[in-house]
Protein backbone atom coordinates (compact mmCIF):
# COMPACT_ATOMS: atom_id res chain seq x y z
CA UNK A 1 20.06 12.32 -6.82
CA UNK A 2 18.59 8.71 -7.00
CA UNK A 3 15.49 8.63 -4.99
CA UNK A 4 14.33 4.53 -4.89
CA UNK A 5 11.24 3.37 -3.27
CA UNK A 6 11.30 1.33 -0.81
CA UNK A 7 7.44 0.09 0.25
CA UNK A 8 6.47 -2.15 2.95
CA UNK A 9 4.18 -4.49 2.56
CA UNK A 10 4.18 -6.92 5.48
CA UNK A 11 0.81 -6.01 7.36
CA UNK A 12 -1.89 -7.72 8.14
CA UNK A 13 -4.32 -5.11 8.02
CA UNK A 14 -6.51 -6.42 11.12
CA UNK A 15 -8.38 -3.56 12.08
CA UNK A 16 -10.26 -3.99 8.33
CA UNK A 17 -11.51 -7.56 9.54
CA UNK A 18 -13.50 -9.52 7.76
CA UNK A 19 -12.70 -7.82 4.29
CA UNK A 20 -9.07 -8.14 5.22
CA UNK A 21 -7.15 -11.09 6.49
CA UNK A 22 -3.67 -12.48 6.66
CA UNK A 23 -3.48 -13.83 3.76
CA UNK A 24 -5.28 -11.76 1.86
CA UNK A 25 -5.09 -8.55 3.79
CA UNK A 26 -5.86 -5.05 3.18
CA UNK A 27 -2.77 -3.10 0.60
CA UNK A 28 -4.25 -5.89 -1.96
CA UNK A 29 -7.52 -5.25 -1.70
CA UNK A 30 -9.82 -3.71 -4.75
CA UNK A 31 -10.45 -0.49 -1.86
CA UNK A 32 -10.19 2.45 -4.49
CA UNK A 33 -12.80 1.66 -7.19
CA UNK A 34 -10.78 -0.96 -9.19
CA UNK A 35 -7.35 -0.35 -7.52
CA UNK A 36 -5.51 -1.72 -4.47
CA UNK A 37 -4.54 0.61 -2.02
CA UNK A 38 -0.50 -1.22 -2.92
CA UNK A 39 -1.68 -0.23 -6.82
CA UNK A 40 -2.54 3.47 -5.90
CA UNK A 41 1.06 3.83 -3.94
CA UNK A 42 2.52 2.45 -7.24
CA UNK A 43 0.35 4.85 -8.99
CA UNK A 44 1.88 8.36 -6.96
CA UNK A 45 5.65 6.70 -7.99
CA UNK A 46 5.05 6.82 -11.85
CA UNK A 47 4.04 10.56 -11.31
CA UNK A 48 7.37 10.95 -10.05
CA UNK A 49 11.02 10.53 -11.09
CA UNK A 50 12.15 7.77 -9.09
CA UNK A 51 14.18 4.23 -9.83
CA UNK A 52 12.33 0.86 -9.65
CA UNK A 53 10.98 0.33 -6.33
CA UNK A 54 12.07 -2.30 -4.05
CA UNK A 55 9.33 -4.28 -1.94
CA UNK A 56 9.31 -5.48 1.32
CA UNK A 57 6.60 -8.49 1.82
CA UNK A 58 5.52 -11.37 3.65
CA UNK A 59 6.55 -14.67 1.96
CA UNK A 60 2.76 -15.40 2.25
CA UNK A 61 2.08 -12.42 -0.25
CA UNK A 62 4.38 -12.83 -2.51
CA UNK A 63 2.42 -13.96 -5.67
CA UNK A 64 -0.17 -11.18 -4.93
CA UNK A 65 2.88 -8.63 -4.91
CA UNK A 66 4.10 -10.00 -7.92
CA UNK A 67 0.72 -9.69 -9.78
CA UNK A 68 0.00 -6.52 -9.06
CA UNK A 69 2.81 -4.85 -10.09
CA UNK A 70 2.57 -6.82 -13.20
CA UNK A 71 -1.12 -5.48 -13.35
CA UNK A 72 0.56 -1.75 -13.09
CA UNK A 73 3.31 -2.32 -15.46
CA UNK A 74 5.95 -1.98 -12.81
CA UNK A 75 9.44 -3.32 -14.18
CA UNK A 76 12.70 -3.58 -12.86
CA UNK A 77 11.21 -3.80 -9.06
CA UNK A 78 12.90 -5.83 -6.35
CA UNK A 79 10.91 -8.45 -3.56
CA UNK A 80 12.51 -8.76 -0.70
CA UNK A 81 10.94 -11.83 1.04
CA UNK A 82 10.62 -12.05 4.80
CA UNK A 83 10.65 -15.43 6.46
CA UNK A 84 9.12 -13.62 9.19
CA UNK A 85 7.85 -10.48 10.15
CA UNK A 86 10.39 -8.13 12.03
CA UNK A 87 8.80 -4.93 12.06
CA UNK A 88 9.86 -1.94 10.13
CA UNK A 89 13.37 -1.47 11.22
CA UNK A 90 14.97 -4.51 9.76
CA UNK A 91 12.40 -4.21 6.70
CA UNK A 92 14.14 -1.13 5.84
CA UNK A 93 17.79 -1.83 6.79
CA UNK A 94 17.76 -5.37 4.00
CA UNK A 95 16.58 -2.90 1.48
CA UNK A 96 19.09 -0.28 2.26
CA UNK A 97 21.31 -3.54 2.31
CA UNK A 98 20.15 -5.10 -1.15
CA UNK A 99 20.84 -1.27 -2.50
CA UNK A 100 24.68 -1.87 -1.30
CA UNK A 101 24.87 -4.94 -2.30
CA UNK A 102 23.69 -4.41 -5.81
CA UNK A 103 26.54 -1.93 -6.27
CA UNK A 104 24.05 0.89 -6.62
CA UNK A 105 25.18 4.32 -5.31
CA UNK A 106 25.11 4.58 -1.12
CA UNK A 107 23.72 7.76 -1.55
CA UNK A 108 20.67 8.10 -3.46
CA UNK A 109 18.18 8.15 -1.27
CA UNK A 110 15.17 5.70 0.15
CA UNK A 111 11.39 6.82 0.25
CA UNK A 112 9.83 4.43 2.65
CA UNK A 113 6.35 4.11 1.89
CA UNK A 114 3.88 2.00 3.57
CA UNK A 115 1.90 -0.12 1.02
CA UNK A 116 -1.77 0.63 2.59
CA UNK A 117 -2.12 4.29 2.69
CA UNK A 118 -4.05 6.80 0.20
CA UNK A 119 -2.73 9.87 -0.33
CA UNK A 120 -5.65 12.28 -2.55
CA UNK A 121 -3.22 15.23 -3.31
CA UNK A 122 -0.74 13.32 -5.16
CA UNK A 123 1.31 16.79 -6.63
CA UNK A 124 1.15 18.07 -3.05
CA UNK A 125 2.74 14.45 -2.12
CA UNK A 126 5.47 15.30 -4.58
CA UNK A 127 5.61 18.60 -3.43
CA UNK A 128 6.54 17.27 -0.02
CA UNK A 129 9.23 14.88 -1.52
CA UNK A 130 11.13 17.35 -3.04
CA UNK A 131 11.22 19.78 0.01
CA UNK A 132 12.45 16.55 1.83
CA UNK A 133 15.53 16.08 -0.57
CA UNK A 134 18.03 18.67 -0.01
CA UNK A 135 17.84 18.14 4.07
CA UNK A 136 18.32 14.41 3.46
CA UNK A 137 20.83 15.16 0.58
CA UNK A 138 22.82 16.62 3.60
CA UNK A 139 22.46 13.67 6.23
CA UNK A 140 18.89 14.61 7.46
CA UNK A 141 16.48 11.64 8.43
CA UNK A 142 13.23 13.05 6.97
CA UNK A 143 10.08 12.16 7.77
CA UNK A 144 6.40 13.53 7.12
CA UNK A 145 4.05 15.32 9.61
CA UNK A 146 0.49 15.37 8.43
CA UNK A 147 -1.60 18.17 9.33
CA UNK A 148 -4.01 16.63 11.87
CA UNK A 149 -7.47 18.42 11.46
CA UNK A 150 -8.99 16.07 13.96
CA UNK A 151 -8.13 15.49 18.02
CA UNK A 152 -7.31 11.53 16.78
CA UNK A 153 -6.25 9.01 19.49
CA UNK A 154 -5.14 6.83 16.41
CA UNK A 155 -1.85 8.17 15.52
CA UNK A 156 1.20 9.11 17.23
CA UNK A 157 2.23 12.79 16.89
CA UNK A 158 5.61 14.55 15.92
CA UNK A 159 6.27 18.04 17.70
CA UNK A 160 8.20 20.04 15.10
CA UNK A 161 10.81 22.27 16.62
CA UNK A 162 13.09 24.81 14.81
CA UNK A 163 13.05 25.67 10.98
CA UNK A 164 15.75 24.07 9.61
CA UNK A 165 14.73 25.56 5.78
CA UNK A 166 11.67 26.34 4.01
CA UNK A 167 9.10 23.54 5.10
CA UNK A 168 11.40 21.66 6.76
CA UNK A 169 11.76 21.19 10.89
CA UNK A 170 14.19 20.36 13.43
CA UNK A 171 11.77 17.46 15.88
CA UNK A 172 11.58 18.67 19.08
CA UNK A 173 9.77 15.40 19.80
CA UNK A 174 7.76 11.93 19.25
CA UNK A 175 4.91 10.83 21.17
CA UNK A 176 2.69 7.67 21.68
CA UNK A 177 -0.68 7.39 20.74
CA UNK A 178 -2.59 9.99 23.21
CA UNK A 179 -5.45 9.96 24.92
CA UNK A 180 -8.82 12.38 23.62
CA UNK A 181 -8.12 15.00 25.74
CA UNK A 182 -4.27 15.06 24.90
CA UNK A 183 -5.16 15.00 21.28
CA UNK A 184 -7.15 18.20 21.47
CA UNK A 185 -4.04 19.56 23.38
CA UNK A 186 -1.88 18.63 20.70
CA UNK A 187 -4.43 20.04 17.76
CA UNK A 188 -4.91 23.27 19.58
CA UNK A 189 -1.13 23.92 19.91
CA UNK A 190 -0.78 24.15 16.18
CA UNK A 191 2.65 22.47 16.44
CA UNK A 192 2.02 18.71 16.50
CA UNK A 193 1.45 16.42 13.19
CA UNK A 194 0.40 12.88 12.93
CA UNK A 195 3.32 10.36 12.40
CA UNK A 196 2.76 9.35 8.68
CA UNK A 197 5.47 5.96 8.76
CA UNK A 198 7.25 7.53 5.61
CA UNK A 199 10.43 8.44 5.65
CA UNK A 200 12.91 10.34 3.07
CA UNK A 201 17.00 9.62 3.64
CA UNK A 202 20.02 8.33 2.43
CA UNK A 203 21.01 4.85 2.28
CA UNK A 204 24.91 5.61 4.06
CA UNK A 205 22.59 7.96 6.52
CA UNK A 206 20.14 5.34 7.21
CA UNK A 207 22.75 2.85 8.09
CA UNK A 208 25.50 4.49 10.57
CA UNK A 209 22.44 5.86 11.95
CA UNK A 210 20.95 2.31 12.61
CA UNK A 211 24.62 1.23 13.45
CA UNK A 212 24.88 3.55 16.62
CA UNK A 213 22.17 2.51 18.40
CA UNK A 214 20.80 -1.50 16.63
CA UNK A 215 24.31 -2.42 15.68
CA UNK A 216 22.99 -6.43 15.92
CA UNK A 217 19.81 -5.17 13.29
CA UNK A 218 22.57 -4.48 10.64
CA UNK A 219 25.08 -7.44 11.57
CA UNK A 220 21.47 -9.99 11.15
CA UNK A 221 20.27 -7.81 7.88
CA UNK A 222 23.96 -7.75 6.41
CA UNK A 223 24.07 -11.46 6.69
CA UNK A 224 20.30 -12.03 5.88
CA UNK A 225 21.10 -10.23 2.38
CA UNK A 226 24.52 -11.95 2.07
CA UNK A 227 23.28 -14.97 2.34
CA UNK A 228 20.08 -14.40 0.61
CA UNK A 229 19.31 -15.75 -3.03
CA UNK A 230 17.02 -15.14 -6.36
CA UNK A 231 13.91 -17.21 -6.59
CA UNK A 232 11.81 -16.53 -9.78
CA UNK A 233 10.94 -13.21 -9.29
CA UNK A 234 11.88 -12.45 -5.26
CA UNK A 235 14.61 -11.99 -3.46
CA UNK A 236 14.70 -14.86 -0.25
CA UNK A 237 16.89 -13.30 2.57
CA UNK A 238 19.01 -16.05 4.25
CA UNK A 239 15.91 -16.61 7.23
CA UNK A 240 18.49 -17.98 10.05
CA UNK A 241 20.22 -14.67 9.55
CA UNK A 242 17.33 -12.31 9.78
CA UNK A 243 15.09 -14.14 12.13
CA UNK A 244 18.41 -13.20 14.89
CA UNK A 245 17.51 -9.42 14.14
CA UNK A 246 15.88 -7.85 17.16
CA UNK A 247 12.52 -6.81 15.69
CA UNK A 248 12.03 -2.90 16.06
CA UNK A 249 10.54 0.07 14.00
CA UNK A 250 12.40 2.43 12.56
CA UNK A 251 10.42 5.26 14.79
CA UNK A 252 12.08 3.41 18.30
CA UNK A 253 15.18 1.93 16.34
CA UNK A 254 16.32 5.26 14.90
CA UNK A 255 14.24 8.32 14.52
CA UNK A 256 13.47 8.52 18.34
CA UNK A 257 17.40 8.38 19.00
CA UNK A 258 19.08 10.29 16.23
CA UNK A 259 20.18 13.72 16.25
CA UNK A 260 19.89 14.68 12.83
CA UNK A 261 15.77 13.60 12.31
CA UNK A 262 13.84 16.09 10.36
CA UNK A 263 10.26 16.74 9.62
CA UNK A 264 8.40 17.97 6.80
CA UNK A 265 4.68 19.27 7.48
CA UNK A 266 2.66 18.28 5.17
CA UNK A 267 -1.62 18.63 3.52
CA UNK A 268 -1.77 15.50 1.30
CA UNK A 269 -5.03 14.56 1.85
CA UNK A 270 -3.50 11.49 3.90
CA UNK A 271 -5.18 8.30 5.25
CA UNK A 272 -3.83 5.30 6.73
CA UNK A 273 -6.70 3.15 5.83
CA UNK A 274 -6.45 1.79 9.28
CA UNK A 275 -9.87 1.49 10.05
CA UNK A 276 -13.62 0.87 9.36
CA UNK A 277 -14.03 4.59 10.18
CA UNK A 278 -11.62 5.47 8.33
CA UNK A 279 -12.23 3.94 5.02
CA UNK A 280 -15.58 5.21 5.40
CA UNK A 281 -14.05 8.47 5.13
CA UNK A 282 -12.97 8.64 2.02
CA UNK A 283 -15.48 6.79 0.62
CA UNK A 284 -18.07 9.35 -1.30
CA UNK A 285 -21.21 10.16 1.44
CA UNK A 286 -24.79 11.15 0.38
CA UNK A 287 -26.42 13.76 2.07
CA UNK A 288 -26.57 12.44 5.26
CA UNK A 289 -23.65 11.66 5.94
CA UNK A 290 -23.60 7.42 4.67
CA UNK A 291 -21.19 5.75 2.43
CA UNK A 292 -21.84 2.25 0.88
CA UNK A 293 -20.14 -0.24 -1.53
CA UNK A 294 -21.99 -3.13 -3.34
CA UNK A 295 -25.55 -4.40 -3.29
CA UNK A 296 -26.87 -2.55 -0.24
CA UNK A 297 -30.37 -0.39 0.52
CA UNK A 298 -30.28 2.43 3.29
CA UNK A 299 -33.29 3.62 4.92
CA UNK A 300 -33.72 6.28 7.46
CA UNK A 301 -29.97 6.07 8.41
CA UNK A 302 -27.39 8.68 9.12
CA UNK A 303 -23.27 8.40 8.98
CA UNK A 304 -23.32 4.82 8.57
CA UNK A 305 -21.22 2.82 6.00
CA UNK A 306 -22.46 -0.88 4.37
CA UNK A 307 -20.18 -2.57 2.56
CA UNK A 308 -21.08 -5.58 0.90
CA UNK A 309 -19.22 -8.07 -0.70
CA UNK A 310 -21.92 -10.67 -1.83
CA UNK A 311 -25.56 -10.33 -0.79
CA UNK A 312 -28.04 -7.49 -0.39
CA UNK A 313 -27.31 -5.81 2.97
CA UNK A 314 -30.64 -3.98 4.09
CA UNK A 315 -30.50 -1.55 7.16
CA UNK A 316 -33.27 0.86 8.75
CA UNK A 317 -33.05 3.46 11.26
CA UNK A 318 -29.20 3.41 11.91
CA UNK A 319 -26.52 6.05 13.19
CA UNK A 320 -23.04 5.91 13.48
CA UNK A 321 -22.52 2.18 12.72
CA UNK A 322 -20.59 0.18 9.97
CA UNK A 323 -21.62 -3.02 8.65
CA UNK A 324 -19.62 -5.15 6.15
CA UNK A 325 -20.87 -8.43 4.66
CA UNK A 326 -18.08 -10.92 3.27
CA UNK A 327 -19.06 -14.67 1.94
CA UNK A 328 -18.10 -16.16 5.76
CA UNK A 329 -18.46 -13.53 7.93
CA UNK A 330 -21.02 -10.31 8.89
CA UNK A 331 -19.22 -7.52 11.03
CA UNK A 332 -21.16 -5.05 12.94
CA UNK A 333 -19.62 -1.68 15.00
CA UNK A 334 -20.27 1.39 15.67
CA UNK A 335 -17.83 3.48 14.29
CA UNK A 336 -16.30 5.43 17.18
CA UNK A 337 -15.62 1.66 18.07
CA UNK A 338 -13.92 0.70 14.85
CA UNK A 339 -10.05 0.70 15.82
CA UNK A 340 -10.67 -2.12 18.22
CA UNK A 341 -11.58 -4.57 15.61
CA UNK A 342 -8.11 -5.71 15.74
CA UNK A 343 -8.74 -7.19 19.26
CA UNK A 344 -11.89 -8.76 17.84
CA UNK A 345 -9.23 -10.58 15.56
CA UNK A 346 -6.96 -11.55 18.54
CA UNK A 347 -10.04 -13.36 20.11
CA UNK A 348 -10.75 -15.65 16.99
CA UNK A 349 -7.37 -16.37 16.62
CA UNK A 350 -6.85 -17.61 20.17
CA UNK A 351 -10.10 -20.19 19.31
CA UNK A 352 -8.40 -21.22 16.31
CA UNK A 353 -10.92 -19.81 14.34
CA UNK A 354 -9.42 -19.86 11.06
CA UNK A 355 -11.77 -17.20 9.36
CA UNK A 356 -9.83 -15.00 11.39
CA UNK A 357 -6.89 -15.33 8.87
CA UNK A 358 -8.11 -16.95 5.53
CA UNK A 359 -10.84 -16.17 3.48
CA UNK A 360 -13.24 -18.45 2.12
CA UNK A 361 -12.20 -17.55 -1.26
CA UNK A 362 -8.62 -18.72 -1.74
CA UNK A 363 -6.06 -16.79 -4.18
CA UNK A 364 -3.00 -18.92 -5.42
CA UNK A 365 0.08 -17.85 -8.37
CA UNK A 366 -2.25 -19.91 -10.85
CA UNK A 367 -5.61 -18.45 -9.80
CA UNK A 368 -8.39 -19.06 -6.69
CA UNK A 369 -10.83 -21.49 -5.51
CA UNK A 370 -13.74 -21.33 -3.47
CA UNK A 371 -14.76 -23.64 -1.03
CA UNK A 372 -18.79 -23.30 -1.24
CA UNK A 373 -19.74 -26.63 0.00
CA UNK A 374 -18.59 -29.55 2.35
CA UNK A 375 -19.81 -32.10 4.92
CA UNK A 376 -18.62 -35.64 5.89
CA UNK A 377 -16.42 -36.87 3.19
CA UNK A 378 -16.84 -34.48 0.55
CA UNK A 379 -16.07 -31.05 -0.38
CA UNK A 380 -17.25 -28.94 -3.44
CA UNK A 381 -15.06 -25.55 -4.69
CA UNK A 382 -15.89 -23.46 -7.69
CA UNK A 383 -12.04 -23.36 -8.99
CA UNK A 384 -10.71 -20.68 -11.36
CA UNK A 385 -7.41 -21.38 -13.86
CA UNK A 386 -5.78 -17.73 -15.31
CA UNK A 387 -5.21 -17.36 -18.90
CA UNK A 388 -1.88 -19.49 -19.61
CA UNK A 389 -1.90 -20.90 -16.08
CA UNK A 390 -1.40 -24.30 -14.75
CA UNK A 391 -1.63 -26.15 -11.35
CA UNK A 392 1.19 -28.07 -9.93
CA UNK A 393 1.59 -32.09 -10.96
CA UNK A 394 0.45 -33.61 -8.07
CA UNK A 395 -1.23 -36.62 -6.08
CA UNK A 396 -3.52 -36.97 -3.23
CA UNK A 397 -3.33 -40.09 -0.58
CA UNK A 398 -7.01 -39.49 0.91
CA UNK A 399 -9.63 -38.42 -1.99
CA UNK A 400 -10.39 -38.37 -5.56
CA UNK A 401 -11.63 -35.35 -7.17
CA UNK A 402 -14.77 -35.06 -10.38
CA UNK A 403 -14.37 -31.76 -12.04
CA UNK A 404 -16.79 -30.32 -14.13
CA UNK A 405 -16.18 -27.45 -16.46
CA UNK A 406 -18.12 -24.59 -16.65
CA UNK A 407 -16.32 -22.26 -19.19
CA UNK A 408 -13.50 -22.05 -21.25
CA UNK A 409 -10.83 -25.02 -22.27
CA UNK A 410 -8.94 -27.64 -19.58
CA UNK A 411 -5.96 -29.65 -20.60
CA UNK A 412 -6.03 -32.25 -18.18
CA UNK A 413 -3.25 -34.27 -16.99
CA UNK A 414 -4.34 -38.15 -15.31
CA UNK A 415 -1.49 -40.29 -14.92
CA UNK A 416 -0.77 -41.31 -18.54
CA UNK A 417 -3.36 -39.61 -20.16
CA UNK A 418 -3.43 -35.95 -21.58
CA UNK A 419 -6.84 -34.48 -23.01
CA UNK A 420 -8.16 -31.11 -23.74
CA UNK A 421 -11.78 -30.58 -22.29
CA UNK A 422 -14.35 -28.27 -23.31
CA UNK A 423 -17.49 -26.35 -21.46
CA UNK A 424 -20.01 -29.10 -20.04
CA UNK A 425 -17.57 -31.84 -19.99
CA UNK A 426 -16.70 -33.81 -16.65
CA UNK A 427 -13.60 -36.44 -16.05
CA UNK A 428 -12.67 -37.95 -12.98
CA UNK A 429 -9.18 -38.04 -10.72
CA UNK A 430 -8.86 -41.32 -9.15
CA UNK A 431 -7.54 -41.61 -5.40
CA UNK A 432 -3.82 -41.57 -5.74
CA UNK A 433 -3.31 -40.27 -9.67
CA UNK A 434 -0.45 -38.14 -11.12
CA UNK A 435 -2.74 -35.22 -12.45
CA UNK A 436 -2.52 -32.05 -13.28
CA UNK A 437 -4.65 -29.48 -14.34
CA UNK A 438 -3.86 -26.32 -16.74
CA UNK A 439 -5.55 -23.48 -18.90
CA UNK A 440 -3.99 -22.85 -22.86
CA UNK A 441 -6.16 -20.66 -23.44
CA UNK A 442 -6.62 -16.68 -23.40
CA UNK A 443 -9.61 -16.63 -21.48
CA UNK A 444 -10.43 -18.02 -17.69
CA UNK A 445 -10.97 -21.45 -17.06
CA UNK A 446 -13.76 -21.88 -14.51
CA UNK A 447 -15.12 -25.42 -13.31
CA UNK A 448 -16.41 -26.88 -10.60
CA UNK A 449 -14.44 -29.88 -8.14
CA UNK A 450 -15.97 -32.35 -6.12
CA UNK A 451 -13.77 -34.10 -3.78
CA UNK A 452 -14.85 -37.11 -1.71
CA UNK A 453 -12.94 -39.38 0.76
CA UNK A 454 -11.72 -39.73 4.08
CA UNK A 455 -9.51 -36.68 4.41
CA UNK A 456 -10.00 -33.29 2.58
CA UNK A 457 -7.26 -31.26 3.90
CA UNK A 458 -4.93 -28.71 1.90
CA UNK A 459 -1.61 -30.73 3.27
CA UNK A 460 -3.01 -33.71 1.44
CA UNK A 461 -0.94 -32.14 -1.71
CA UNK A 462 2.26 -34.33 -2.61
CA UNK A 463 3.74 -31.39 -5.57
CA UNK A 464 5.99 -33.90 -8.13
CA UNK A 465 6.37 -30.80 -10.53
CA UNK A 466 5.43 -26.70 -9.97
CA UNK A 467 6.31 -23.88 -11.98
CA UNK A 468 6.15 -21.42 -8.81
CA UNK A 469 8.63 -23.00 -6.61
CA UNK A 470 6.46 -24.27 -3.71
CA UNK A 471 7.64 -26.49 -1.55
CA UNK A 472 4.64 -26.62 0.95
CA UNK A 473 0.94 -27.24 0.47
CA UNK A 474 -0.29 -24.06 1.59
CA UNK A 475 0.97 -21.43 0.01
């Protein structure tokens, strides 16, 4: 039996703020000593025998999806591309639909994955998958319970029911996220397991199921992928189509209405990464109790985390806090506190703050830049070009631009001109010239860009040629 993955990879990862953002958020992020938590689900897959995976993402994300599985040596995967975010329902039903549509067999089966999670006990992982087959093999919706060893308030909770085979239950019922004291109820019964958000079933199953009760979620995802079309490396669903899908997970959509959902209990050593606290957790601790990451000094402190990203980060006499230094931003909570960054988030949004969202340090298909200076009519970045890279042929109507390079070979593009520039050589884009800017090389290009004029905004971009398909100026 086919068993393809099917991982979602449309969050925003709030509750990780500042480290993780929307448009860099946290399933991309180097998390895992030199691996993304997205990299480490890809990881678990090769240990097992399943097809090319399919991936759900943002259209915002797509570049970063693409590179990373080309960092893991992932071939033959699918990217779905959503114009927008409709939870996890219709996420899953356009892969289940691009599996039909493909011609592929309607019943091998979809693992449904979240992109952001860590799972230590990758054999017990596979373990679980293979208990999960035969009861989806024979029209079972499976999901996984994990074995809560904490009271958390965090997590919804599945309450298993009868044995329906060996390691796999009947689900007597789903419940919201509960209160402390509920929690504790639920740990002490012995019965209860946290709500994992992956899922084992067929793709015929998955369907009819979603038929019965969200028949306009497969009319909008059947249409979305009908209408849908190849771009480069994604898949772009038809967006008129699948923005008129009601927006749903799969948990309220199907699970919580079906009567054939199954659960399989499970010990993974599981982690949704969906907090400060959390990541802290399975971080490595020192004797008392404190994790850290970067350039950072503890002294005197107990159970605290420091994470930073740039400068030293010095801290005395602290419990129970975490502190995470980014280039823009400094976060500071105590850790039983850490699940309500996400309404931190909400606040800077609603004052248009836009380091809620967007890092300092920008990532594009072609490589990043960093904005590390500005003020009235200028702006400086520290720009980086990948090996074999080049930026779009374009124009600006409101500045000019000096670059400067700092390492490694520039073939520069200026209206008629075309020259190849070496390390501590400078040239200058006038207001209003055709230029472009590329590496031909096998080694990063790094230089530095001053801009100056009267407006320094990324929508001051007209693109007249790009090899990534971009239409707008900020993607």
């Amino acid at each position: 039996m086919k068993i393809i993955p099917v991982i979602l990879s449309g969050g925003s990862g709030t509750r990780l703020w500042p480290l993780s953002r929307g448009t860099y958020p946290k399933q991309f992020l180097d998390l895992l000593d030199g691996r993304s938590l997205f990299q480490a689900t890809l990881d678990r897959l090769s240990e097992l025998n399943t097809e090319a995976p399919i991936v759900v993402a943002s259209e915002p994300h797509r570049f970063l999806v693409a590179e990373q599985l080309r960092q893991r040596d992932v071939a033959g995967a699918s990217i779905i591309l959503e114009p927008e975010g409709r939870n996890t329902a219709p996420a899953i039903a356009v892969a289940a639909e691009l599996v039909k549509s493909q011609g592929n067999d309607t019943d091998s089966l979809l693992l449904v994955l979240p992109a952001d999670h860590n799972i230590k006990d990758v054999a017990a992982f596979g373990k679980a998958i293979e208990t999960g087959k035969q009861a989806a093999t024979e029209g079972k919706l499976v999901t996984f319970g994990i074995k809560p060893d904490a009271a958390e308030t965090g997590f919804g909770y599945i309450q298993a029911g009868s044995a329906l085979s060996d390691g796999v239950f009947d689900i007597s019922q789903f419940v919201e996220k509960p209160d402390a004291a509920t929690a504790q109820q639920y740990l002490d019964a012995g019965d209860y397991s946290w709500n994992s958000g992956m899922f084992l079933f067929s793709v015929d199953k998955f369907l009819a199921e979603l038929e019965k009760f969200q028949p306009e979620m497969v009319t909008a995802c059947s249409k979305a992928v009908a209408g849908g079309h190849e771009d480069l490396d994604f898949f772009r669903l038809d967006a008129h189509a699948f923005r008129a899908s009601p927006s749903d997970s799969i948990d309220y959509a199907v699970m919580e209405q079906t009567n054939d959902a199954a659960v399989v209990l499970v010990d993974i050593g599981w982690s949704d990464v969906g907090s400060w606290g959390s990541l802290a957790d399975i971080y490595d601790h020192d004797s008392d109790g404190n994790s850290t990451h970067g350039d950072v000094l503890l002294q005197d402190c107990k159970n605290t985390m420091a994470y930073s990203e740039n400068k030293l980060v010095t801290v005395v006499g602290v419990e129970d806090l975490v502190i995470v230094e980014t280039l823009d931003a400094v976060l500071v909570t105590h850790k039983d506190k850490s699940q309500q960054v996400g309404e931190l988030v909400k606040h800077l949004k609603s004052d248009d703050r836009l380091v809620a969202t967007e890092h300092r340090k920008i990532y594009r298909p072609w490589g990043s830049y960093d904005s590390i200076d500005y003020g009235d009519r200028f702006q400086v970045k520290r720009i980086t070009v990948n090996p074999g890279a080049e930026l779009s042929l374009q124009k600006h109507h409101h500045r000019a631009e000096h670059w400067i390079i700092v390492s490694g070979t520039a073939e520069v593009t200026c209206d008629e001109n075309v020259m190849m520039m070496e390390e501590n050589t400078s040239t200058y884009i006038p207001l209003g010239s055709v230029h472009r800017l590329a590496n031909r090389g096998v080694i990063p290009l790094e230089l530095i860009e001053v801009q100056s004029g009267s407006y320094l905004g990324e929508d001051d971009i007209v693109r007249l040629e790009d090899n990534y398909g971009r239409k707008g100026t900020n993607t």
